[in-house]
PDB file of N, CA and C in Angstrom:
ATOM      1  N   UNK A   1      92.643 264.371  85.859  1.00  0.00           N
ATOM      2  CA  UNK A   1      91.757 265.369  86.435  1.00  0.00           C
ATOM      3  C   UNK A   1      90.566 265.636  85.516  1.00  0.00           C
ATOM      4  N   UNK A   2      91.086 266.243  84.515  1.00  0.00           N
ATOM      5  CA  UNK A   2      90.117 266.460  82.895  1.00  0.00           C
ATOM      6  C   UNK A   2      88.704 265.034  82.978  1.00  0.00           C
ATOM      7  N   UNK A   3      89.215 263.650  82.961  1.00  0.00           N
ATOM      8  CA  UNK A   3      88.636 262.720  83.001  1.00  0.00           C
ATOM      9  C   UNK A   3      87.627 262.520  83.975  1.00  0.00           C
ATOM     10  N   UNK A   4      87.687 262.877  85.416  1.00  0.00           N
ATOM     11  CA  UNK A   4      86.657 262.926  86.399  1.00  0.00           C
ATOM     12  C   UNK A   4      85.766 263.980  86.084  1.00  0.00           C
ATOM     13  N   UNK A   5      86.252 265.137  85.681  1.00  0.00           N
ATOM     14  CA  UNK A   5      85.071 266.160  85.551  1.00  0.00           C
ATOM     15  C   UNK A   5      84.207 265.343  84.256  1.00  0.00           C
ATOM     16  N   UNK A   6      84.944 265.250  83.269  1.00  0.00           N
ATOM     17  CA  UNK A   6      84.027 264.499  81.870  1.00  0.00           C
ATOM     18  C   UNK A   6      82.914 263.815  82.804  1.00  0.00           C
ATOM     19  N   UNK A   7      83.407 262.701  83.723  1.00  0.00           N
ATOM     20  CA  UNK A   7      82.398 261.511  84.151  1.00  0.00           C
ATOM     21  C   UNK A   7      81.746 262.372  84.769  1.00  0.00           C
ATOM     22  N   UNK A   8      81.822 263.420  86.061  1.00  0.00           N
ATOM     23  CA  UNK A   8      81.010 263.741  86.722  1.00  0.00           C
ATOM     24  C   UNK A   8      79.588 264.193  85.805  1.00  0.00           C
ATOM     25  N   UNK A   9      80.181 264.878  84.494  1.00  0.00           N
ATOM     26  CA  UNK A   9      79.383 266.339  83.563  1.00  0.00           C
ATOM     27  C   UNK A   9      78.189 264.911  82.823  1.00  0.00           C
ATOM     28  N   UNK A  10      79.029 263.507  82.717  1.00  0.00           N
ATOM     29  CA  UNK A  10      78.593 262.571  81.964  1.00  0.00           C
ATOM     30  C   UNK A  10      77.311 262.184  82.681  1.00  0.00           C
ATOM     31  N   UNK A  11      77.468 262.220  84.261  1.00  0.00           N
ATOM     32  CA  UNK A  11      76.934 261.439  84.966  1.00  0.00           C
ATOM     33  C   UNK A  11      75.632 262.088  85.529  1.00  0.00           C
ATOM     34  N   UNK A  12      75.861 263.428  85.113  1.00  0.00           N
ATOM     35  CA  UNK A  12      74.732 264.255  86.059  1.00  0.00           C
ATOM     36  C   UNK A  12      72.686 264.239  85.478  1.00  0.00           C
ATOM     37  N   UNK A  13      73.386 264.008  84.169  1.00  0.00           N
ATOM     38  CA  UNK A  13      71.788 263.995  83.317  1.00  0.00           C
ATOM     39  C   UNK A  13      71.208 261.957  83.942  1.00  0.00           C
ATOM     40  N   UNK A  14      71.982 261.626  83.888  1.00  0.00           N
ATOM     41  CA  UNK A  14      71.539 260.133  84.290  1.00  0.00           C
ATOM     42  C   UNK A  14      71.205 259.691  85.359  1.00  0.00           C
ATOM     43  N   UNK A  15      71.268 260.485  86.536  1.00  0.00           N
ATOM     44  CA  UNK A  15      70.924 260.768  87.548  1.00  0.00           C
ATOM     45  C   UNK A  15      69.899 261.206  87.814  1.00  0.00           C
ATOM     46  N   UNK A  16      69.427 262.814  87.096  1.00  0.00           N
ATOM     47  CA  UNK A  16      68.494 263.594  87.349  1.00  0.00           C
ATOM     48  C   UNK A  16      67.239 263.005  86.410  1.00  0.00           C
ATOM     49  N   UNK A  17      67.538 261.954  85.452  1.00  0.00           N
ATOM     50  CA  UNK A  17      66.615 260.898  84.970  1.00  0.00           C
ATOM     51  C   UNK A  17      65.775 259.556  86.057  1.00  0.00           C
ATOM     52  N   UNK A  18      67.083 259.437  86.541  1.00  0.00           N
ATOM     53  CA  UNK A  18      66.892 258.204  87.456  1.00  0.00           C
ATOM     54  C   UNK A  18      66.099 258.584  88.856  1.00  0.00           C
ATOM     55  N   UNK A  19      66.107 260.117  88.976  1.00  0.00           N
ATOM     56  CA  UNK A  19      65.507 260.451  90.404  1.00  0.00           C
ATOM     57  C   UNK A  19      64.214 261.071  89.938  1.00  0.00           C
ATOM     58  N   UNK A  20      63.947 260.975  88.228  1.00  0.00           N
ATOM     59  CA  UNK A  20      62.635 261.589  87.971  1.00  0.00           C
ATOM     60  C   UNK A  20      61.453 260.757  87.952  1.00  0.00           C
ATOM     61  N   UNK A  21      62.317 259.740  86.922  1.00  0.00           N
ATOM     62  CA  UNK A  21      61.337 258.803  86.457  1.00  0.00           C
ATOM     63  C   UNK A  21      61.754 257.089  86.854  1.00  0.00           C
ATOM     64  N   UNK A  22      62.749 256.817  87.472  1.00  0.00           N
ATOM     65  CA  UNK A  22      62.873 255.672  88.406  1.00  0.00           C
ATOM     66  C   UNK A  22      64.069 255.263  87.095  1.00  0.00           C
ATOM     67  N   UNK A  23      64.146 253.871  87.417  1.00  0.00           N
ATOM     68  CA  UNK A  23      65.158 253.254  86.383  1.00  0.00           C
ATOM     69  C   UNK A  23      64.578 253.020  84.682  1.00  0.00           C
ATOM     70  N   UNK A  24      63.472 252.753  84.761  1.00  0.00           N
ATOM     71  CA  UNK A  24      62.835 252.547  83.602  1.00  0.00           C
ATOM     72  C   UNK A  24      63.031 253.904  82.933  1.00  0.00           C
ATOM     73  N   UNK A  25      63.279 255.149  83.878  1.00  0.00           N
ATOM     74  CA  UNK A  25      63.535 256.225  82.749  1.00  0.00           C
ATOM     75  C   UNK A  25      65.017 256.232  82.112  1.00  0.00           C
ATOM     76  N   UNK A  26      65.713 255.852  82.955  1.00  0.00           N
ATOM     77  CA  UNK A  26      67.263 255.746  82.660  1.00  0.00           C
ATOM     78  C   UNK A  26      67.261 254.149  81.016  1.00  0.00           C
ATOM     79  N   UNK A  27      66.414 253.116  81.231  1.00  0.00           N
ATOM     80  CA  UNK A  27      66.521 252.090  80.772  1.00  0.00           C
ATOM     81  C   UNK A  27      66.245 252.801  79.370  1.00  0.00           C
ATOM     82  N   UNK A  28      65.149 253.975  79.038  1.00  0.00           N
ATOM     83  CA  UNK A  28      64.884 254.773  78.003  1.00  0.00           C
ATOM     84  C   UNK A  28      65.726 255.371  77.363  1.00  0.00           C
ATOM     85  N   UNK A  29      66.049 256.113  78.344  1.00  0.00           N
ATOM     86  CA  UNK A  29      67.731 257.156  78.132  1.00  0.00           C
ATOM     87  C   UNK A  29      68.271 256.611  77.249  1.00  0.00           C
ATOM     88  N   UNK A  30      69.344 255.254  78.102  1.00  0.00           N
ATOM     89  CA  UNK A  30      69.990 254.659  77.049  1.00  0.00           C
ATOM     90  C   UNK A  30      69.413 254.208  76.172  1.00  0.00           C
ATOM     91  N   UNK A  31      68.093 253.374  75.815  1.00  0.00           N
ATOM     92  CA  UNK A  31      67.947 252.938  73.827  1.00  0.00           C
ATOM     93  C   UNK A  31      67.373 253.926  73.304  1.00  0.00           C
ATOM     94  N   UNK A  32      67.351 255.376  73.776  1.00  0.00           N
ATOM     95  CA  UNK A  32      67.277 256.710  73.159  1.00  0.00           C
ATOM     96  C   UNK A  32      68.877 257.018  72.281  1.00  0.00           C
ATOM     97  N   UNK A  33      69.664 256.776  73.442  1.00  0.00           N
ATOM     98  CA  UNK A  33      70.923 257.747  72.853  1.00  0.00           C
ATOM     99  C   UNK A  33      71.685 256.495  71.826  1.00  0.00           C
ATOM    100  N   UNK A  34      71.434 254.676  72.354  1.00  0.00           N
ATOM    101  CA  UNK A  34      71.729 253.928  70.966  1.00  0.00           C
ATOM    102  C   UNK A  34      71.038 254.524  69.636  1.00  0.00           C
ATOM    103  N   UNK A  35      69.868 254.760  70.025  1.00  0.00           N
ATOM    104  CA  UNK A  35      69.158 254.756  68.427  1.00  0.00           C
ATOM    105  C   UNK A  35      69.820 255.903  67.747  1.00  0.00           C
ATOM    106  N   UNK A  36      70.142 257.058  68.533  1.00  0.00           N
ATOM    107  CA  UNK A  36      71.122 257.761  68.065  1.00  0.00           C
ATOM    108  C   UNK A  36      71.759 258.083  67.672  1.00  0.00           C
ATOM    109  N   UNK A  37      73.260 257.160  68.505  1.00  0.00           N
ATOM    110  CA  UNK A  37      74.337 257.244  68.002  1.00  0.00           C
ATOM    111  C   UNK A  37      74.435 256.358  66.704  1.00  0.00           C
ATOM    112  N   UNK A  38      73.514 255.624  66.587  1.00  0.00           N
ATOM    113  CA  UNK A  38      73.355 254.186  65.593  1.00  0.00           C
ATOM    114  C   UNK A  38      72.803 255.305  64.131  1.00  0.00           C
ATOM    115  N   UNK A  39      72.144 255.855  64.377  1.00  0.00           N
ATOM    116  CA  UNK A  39      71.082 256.940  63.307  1.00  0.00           C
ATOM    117  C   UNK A  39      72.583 257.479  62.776  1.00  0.00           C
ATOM    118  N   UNK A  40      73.514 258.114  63.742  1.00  0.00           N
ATOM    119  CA  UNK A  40      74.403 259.531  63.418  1.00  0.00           C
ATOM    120  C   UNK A  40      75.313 258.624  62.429  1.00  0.00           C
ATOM    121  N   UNK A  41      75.302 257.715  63.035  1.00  0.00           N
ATOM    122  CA  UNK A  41      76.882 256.863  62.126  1.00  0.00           C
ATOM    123  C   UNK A  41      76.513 256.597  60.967  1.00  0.00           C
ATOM    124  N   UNK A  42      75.691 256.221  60.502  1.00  0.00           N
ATOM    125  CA  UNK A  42      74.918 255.230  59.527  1.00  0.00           C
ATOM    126  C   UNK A  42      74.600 257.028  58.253  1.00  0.00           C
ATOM    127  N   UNK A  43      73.972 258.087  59.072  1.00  0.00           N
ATOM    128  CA  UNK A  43      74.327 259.407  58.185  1.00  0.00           C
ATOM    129  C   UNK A  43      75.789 259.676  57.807  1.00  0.00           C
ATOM    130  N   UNK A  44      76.689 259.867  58.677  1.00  0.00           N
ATOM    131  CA  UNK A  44      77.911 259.935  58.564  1.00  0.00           C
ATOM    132  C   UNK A  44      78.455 259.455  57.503  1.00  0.00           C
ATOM    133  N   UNK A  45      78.309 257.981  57.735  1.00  0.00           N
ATOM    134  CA  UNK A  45      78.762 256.989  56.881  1.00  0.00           C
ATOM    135  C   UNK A  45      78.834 256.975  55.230  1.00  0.00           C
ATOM    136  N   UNK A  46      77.315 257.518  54.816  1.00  0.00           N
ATOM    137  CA  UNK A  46      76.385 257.576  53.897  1.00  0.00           C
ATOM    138  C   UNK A  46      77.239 258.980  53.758  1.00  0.00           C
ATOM    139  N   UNK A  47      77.497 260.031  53.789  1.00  0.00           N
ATOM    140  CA  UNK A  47      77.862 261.497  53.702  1.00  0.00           C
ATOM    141  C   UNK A  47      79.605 261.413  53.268  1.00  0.00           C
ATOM    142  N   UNK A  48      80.195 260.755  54.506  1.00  0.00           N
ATOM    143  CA  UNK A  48      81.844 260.847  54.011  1.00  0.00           C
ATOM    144  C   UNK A  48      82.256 259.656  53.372  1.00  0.00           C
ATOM    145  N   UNK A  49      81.227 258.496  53.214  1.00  0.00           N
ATOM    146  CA  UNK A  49      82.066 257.063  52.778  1.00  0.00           C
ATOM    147  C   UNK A  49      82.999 256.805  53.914  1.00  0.00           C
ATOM    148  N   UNK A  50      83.394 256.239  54.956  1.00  0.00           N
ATOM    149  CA  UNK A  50      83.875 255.768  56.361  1.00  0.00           C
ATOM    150  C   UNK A  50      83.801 254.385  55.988  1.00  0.00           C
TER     151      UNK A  50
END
């Protein structure tokens, strides 16, 4: 149950991207949130030794 709401809550910003700015905004989205998650780890990393 828990798991569908996650996807729905997951799914709603990628949507309201995709109906703003077409797919090319969504294509942004995602190598926005890589550069990201790629940035966070790489601090992380550097901070706890991982």
């Amino acid at each position: 149950m828990f798991s569908y709401v996650g996807a729905a809550m997951a799914g709603v910003p990628v949507i309201m991207v995709k109906n703003s700015w077409a797919w090319s905004g969504v294509y942004i989205y995602a190598v926005i949130a890589i550069l990201l998650t790629t940035l966070s780890l790489a601090l992380l990393s550097r901070l706890h030794r991982l």
